[in-house]
C-alpha atoms as a PDB file:
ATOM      1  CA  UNK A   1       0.000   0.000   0.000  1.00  0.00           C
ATOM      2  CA  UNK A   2       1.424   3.545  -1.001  1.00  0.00           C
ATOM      3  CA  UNK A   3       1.106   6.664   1.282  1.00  0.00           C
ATOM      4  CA  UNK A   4       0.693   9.278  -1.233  1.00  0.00           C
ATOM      5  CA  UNK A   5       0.321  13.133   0.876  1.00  0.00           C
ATOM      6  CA  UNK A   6       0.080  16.147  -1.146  1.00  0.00           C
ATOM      7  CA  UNK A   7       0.985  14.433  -4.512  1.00  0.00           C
ATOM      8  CA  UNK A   8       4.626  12.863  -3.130  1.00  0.00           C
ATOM      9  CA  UNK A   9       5.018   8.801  -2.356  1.00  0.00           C
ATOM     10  CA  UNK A  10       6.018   8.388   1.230  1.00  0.00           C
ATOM     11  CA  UNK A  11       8.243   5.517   1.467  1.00  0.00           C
ATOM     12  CA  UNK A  12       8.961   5.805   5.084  1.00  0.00           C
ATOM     13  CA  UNK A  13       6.789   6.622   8.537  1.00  0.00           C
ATOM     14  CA  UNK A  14       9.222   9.758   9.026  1.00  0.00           C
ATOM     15  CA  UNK A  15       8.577  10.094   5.432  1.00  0.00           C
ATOM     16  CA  UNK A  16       5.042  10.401   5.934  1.00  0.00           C
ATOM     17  CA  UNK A  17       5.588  12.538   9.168  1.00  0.00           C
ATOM     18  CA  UNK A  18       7.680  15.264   7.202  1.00  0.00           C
ATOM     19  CA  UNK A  19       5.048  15.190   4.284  1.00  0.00           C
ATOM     20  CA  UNK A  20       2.229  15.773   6.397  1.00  0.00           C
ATOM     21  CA  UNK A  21       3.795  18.336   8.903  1.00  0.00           C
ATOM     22  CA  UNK A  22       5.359  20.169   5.714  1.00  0.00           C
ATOM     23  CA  UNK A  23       8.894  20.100   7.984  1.00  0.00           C
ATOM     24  CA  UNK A  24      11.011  17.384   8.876  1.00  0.00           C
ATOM     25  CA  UNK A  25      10.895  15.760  11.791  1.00  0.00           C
ATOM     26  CA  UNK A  26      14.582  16.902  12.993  1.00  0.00           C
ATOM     27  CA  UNK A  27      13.387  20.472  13.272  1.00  0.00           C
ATOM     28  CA  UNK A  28      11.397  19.987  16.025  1.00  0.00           C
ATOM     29  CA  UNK A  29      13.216  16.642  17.417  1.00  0.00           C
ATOM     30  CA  UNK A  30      16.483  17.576  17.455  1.00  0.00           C
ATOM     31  CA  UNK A  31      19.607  15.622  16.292  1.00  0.00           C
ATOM     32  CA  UNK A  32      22.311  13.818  18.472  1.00  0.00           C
ATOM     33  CA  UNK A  33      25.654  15.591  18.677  1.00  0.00           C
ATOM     34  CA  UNK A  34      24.578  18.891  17.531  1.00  0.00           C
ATOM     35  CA  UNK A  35      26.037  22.150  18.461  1.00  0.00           C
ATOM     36  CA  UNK A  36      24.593  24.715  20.961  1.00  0.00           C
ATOM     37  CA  UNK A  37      25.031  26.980  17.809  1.00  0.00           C
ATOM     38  CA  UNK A  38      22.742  23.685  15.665  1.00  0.00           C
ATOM     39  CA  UNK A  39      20.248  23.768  17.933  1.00  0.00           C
ATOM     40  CA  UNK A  40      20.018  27.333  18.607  1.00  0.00           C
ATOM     41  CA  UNK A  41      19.824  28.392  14.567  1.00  0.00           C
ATOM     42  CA  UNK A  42      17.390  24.965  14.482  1.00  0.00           C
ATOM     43  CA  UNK A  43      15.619  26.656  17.013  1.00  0.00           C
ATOM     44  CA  UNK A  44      14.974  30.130  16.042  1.00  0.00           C
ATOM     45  CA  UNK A  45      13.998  28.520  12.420  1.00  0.00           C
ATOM     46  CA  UNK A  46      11.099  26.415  14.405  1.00  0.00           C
ATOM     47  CA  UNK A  47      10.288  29.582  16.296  1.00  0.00           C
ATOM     48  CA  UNK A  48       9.796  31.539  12.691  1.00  0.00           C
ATOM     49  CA  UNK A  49       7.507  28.502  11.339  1.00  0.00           C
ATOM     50  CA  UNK A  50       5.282  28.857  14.103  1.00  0.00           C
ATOM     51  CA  UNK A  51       4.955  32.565  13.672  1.00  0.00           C
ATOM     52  CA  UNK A  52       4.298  31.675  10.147  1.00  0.00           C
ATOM     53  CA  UNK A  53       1.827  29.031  10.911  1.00  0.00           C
ATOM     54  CA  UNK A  54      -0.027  29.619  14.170  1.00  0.00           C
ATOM     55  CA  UNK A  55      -2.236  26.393  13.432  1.00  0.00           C
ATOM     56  CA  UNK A  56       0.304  24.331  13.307  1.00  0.00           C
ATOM     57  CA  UNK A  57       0.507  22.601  16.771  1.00  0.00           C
ATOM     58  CA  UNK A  58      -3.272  21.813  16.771  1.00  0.00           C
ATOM     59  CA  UNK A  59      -2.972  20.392  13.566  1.00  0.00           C
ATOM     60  CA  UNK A  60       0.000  18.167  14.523  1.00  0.00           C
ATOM     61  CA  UNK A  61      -2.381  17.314  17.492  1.00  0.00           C
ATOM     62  CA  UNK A  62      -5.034  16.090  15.310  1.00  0.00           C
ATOM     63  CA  UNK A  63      -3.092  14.368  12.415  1.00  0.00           C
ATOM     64  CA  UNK A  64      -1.924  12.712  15.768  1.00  0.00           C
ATOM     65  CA  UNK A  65      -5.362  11.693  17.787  1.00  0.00           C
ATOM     66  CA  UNK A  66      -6.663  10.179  14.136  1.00  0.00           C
ATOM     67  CA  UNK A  67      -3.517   8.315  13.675  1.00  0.00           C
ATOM     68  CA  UNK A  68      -3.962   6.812  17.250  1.00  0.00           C
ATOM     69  CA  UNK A  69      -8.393   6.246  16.931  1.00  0.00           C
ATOM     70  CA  UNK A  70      -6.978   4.882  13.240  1.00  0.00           C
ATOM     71  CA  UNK A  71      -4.449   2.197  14.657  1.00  0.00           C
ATOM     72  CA  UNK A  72      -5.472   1.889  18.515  1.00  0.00           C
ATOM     73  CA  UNK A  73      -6.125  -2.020  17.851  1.00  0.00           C
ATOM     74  CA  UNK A  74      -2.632  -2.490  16.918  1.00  0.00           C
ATOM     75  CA  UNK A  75      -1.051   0.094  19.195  1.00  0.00           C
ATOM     76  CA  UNK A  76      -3.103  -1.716  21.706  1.00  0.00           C
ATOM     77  CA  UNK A  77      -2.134  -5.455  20.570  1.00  0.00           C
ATOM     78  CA  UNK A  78       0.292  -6.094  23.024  1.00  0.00           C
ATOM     79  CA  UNK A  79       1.653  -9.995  24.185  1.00  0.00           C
ATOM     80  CA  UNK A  80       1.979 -10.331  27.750  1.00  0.00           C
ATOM     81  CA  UNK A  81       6.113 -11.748  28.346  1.00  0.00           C
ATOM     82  CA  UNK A  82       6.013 -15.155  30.149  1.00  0.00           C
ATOM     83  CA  UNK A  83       7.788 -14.925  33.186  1.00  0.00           C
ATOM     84  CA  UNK A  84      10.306 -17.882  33.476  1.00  0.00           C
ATOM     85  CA  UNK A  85      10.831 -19.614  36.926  1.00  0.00           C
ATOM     86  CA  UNK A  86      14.168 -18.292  38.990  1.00  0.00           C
ATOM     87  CA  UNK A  87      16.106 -20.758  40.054  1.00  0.00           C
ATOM     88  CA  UNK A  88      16.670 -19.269  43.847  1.00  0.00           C
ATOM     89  CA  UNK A  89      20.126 -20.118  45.426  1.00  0.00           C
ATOM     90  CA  UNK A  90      19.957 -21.870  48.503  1.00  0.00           C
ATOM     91  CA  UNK A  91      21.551 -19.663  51.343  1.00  0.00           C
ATOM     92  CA  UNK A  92      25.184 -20.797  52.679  1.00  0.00           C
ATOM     93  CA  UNK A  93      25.058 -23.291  55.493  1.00  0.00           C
ATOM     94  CA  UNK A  94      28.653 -21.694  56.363  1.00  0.00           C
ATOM     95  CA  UNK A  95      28.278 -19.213  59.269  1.00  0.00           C
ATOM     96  CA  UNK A  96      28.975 -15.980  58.977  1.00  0.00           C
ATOM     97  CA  UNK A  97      31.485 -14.554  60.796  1.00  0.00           C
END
């Protein structure tokens, strides 16, 4: 099945994420290892897109709530872990000293 949003093919779930939010997902997430100067021009760059779009957040907020109502049964399809017996150690018949 293809994800096709605003005319482009997402391949990808961050794909699809960036093509829906119209900015990629590192804008707002951060990278690892980046500079104070990285984040703070990353920063000031989400801070202008927000000006720009003030709707932004509550769309975000409802792209997310459909995509949980859409997959909740398999977000929700979880497999309890069997728990295996311990084997306990017997305590030391040495005493202590």
């Amino acid at each position: 099945m293809k994800a096709i949003v605003a005319g482009h093919v997402a391949v990808t779930a961050t794909e699809f994420v960036e093509l829906a939010l119209g900015t990629p997902v590192d804008l707002w997430l951060g990278v690892e290892g980046e500079s104070e100067e990285e984040r703070a021009a990353r920063l000031d760059a989400a801070r202008d897109i927000l000006a720009d779009n003030p709707g932004l957040p509550d769309g975000v907020s409802r792209v997310a709530a459909e995509a949980i109502e859409a997959f909740a049964s398999e977000l929700f399809n979880v497999v309890p872990l069997v728990r295996r017996p311990v084997a306990r150690l017997q305590p030391s018949r040495k005493a202590v000293a």
